[in-house]
Protein backbone atom coordinates (compact mmCIF):
# COMPACT_ATOMS: atom_id res chain seq x y z
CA UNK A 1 -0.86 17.48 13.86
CA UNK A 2 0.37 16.48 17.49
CA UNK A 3 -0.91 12.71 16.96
CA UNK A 4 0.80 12.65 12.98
CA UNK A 5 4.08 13.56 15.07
CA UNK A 6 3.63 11.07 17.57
CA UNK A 7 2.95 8.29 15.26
CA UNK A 8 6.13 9.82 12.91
CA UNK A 9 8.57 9.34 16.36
CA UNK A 10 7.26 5.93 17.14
CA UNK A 11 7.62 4.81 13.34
CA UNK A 12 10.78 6.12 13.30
CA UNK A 13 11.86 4.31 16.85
CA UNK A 14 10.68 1.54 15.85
CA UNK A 15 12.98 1.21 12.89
CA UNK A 16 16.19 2.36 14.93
CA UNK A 17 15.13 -0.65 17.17
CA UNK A 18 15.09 -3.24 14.21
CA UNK A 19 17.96 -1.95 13.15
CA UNK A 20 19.49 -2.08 15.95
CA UNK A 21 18.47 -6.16 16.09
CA UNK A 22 19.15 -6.69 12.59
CA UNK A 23 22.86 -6.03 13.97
CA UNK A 24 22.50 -8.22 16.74
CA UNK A 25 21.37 -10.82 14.40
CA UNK A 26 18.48 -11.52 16.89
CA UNK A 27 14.87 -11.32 15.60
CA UNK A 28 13.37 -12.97 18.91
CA UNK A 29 12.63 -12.57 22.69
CA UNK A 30 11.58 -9.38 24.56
CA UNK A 31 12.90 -7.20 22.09
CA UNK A 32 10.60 -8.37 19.20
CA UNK A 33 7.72 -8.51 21.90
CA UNK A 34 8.39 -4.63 22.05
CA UNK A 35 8.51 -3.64 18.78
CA UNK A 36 5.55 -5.01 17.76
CA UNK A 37 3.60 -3.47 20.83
CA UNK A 38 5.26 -0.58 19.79
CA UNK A 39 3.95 -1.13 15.89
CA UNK A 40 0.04 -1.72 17.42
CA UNK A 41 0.60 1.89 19.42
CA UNK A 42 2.12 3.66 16.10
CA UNK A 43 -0.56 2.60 13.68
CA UNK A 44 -3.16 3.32 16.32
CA UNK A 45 -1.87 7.11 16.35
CA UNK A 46 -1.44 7.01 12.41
CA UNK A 47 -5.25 5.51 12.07
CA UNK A 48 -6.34 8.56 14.73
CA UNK A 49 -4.13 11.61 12.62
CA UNK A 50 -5.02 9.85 9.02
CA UNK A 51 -8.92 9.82 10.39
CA UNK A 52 -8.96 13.48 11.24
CA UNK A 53 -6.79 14.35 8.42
CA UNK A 54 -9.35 12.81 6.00
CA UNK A 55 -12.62 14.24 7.68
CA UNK A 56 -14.00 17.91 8.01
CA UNK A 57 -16.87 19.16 9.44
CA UNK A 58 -18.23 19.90 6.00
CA UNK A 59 -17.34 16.07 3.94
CA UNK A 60 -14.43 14.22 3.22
CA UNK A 61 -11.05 15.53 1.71
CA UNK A 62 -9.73 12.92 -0.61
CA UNK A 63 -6.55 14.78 -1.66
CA UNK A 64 -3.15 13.36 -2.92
CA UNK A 65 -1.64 13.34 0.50
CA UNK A 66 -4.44 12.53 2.66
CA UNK A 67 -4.87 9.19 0.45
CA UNK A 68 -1.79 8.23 0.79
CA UNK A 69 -1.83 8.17 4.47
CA UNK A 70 -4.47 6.11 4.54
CA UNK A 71 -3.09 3.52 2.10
CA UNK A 72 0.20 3.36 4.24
CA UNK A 73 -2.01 2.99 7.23
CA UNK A 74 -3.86 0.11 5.55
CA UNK A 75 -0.62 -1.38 4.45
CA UNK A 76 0.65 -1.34 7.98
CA UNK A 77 -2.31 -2.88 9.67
CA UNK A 78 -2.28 -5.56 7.17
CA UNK A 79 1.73 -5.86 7.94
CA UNK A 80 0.77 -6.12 11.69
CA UNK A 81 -1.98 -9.14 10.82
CA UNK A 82 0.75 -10.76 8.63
CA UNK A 83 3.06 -10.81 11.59
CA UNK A 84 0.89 -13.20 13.49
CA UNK A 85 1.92 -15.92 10.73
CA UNK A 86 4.64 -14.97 9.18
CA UNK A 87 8.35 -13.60 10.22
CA UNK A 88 8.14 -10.69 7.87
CA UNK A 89 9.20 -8.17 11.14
CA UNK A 90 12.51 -7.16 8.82
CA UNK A 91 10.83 -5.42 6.63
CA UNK A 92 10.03 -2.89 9.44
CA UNK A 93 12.91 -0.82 8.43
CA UNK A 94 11.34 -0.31 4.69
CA UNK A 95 8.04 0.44 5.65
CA UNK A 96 7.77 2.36 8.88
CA UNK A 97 10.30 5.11 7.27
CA UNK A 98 7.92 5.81 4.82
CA UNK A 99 4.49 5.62 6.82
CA UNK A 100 6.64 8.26 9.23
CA UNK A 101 7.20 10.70 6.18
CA UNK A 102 3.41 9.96 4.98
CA UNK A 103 1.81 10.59 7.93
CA UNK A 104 2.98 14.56 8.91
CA UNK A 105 2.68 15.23 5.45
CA UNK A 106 -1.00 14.24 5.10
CA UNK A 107 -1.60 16.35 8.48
CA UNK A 108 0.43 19.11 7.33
CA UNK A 109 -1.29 19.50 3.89
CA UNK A 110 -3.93 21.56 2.78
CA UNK A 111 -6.66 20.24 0.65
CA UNK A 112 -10.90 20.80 0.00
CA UNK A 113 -13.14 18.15 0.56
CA UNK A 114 -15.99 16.94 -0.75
CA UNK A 115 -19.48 17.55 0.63
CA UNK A 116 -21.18 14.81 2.59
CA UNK A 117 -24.23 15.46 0.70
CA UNK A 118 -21.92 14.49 -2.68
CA UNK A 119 -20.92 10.80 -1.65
CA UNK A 120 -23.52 8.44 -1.70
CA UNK A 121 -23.44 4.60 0.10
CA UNK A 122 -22.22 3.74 -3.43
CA UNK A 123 -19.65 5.90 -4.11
CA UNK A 124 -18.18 4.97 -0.39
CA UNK A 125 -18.15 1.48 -1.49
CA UNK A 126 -16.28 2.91 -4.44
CA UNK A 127 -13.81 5.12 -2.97
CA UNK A 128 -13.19 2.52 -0.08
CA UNK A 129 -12.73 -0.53 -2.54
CA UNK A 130 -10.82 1.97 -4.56
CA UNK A 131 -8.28 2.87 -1.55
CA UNK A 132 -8.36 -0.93 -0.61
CA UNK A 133 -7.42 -2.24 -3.68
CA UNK A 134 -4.39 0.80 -4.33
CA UNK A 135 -2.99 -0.37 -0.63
CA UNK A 136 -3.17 -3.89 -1.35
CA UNK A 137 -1.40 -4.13 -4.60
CA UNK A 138 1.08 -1.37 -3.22
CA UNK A 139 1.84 -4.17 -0.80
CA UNK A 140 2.06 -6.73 -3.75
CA UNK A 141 4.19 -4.34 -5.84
CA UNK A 142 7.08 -3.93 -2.52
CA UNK A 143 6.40 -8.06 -1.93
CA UNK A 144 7.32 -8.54 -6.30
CA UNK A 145 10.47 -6.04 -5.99
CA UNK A 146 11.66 -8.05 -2.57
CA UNK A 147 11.31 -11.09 -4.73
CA UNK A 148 13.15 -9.57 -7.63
CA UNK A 149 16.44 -8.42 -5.56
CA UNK A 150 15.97 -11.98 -3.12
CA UNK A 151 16.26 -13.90 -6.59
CA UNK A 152 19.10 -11.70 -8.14
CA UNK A 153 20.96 -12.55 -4.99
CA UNK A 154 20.51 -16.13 -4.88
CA UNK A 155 21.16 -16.70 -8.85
CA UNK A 156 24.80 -15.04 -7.77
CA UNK A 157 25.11 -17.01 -4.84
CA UNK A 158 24.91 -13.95 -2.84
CA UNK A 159 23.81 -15.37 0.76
CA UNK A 160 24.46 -12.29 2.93
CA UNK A 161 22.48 -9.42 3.33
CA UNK A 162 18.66 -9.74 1.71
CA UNK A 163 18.83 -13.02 1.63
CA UNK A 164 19.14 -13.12 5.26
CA UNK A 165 16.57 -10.55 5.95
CA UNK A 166 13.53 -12.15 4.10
CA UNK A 167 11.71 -15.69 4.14
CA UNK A 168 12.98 -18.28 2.36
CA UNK A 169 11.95 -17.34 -1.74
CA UNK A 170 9.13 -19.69 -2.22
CA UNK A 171 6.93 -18.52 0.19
CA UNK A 172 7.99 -14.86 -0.64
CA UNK A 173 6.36 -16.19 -3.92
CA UNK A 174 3.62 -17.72 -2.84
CA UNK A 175 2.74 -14.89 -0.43
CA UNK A 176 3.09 -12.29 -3.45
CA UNK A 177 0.04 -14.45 -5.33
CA UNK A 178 -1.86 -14.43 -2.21
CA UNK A 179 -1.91 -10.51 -1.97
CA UNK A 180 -2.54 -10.10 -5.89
CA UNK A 181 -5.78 -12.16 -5.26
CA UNK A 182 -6.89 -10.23 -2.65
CA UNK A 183 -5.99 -7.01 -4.75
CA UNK A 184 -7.80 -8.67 -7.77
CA UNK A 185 -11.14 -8.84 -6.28
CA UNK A 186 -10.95 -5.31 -4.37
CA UNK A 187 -10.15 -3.38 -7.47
CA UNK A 188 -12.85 -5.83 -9.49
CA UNK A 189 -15.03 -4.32 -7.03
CA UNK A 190 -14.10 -0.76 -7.02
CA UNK A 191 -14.16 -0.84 -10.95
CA UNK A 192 -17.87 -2.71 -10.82
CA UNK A 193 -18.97 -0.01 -7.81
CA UNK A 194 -17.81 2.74 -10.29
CA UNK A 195 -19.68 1.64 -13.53
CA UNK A 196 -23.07 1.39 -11.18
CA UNK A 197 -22.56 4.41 -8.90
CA UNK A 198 -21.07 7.48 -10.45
CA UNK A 199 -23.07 8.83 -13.25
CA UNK A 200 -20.29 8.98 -15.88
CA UNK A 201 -17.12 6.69 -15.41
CA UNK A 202 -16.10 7.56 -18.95
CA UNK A 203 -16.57 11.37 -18.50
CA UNK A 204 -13.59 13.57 -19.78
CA UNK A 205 -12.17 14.34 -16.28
CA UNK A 206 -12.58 10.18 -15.41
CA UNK A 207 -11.85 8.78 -18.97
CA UNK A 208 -7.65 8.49 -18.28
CA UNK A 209 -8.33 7.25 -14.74
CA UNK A 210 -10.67 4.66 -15.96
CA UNK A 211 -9.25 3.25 -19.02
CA UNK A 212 -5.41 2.36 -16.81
CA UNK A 213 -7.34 1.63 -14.53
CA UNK A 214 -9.11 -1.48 -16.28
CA UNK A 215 -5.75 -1.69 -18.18
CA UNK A 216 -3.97 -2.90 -14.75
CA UNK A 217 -7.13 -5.20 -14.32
CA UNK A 218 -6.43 -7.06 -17.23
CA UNK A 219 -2.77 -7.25 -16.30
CA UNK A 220 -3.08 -8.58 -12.99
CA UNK A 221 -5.76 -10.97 -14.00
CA UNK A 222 -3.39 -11.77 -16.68
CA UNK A 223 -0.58 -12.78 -14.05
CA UNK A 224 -2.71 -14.80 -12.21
CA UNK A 225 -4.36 -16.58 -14.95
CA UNK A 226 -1.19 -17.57 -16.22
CA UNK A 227 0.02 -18.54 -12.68
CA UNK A 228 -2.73 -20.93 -12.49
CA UNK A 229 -2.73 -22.52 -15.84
CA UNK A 230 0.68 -21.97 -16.69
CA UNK A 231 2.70 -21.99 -13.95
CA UNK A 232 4.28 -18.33 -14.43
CA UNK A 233 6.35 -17.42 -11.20
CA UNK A 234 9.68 -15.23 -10.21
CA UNK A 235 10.77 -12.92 -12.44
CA UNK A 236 7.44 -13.02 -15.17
CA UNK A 237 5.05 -12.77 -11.80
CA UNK A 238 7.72 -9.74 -10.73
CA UNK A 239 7.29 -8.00 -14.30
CA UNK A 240 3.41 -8.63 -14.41
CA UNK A 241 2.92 -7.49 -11.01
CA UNK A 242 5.56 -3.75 -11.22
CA UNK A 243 3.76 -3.23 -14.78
CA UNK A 244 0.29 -3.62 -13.44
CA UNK A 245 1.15 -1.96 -10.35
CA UNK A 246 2.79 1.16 -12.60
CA UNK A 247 -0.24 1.94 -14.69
CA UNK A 248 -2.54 1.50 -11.63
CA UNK A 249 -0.27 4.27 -9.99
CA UNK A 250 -0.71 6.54 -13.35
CA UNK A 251 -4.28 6.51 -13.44
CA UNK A 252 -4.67 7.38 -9.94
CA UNK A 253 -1.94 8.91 -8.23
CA UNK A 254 -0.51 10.58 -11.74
CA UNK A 255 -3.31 12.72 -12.35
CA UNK A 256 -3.53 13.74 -8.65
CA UNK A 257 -0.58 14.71 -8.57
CA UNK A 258 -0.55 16.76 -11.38
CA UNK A 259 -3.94 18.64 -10.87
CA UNK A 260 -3.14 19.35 -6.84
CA UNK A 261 0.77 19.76 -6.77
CA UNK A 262 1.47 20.57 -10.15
CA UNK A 263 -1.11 22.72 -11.26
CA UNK A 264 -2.51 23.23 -7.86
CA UNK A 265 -6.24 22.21 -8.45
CA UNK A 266 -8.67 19.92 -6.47
């Protein structure tokens, strides 16, 4: 719990800082030098507290809470490597909030986990493809809505506010195909691990999962398809992507949350 509290107070710092720039309207020198030294320390702590909130000395508790720290730790680290190329630090102040919030919860919650002797090398690959693929197209999901509001804005000639914040709308695009790629091929391979490694993918307490599951597939290979072929881009990539993105979300997360908040099961 210490380390989830640490990493919540240097999330949360590091947005009051970028805030504090975004006023300034400076997004260079020292300052930006800081924050991101300051990002590297927080995810760090988050990737220590979502570690040992995740493990027990008896297996591995993959409960509603606990997952979703890890996917916002994923997200961030992949934020952090984006950085390097790309001046995306803005979006600090939409992302660090919610790691902050996601990270004491998932130390704070209770949950059971499952047995070592219960997950095989294959069903790692699956659950790690699995939690792979949910972070990146979570990613791809916040890139589509930034791309929705940045094109509202510039359709009404709004030039203030997002508009300033974000990269210039074509690469915004082209980065949002990028991650859907990348998101294509990790849940391709969390879907393929599942058919081979559990014994039942289609069993009664899997069937939901599985079937919106695949039905996100085919919508995100959809998108991309006609990206490719028929040049689909803006607001038809933005719809693909949040529709793929929301049945991906019910197959997972909805019946988690149901069966361990709702109904308090495991």
């Amino acid at each position: 719990m210490p380390s989830a509290v640490i990493a919540a107070a240097l999330y949360l710092l590091i947005t009051v800082l970028q805030v504090r720039q975004l006023r300034a309207h400076d997004g260079h020198g020292q300052d930006s030098r800081l924050l991101f030294g300051l990002a590297i320390a927080a995810v760090a702590v988050h990737g220590y507290s979502a570690i040992n909130a995740v493990q027990s000395p008896g297996g591995i508790n993959l409960g509603f809470f606990k997952i979703s720290s890890l996917i916002f730790l994923i997200m961030n680290v992949a934020f952090l490597l984006s950085l390097l190329r790309r001046p995306l630090q803005n979006l600090l102040v939409l992302l660090f909030p919610l790691s902050a919030v996601a990270v004491v919860i998932s130390a704070a919650a209770p949950g059971n986990a499952s047995p070592f002797s219960e997950l095989s090398g294959g069903m790692l690959l699956h659950i790690g493809s699995s939690v792979l693929a949910y972070a990146v197209l979570t990613i791809g999901a916040c890139q589509a809505a930034a791309v929705a509001a940045q094109d509202y804005q510039l359709r009404h000639r709004h030039t203030r506010g997002l508009v300033q914040l974000l990269p210039p709308l074509q690469l915004m695009e082209t980065m949002l195909f990028e991650i859907l790629w990348v998101g294509l091929v990790l849940l391709t391979l969390a879907i393929g691990s599942g058919m081979i490694f559990l014994e039942d993918i289609f069993a009664q307490h899997l069937v939901h999962k599985t079937v919106l599951t695949i039905c996100a597939w085919l919508v995100f290979a959809t998108l991309l398809w006609g990206h490719h072929q028929l040049g689909w881009r803006s607001q038809t990539a933005v719809r693909f992507t949040l529709g793929g993105f929301a049945v991906l979300m019910l197959g997972y997360f909805g019946s988690k949350l149901v069966l361990e908040v709702i109904l308090g099961r495991v």
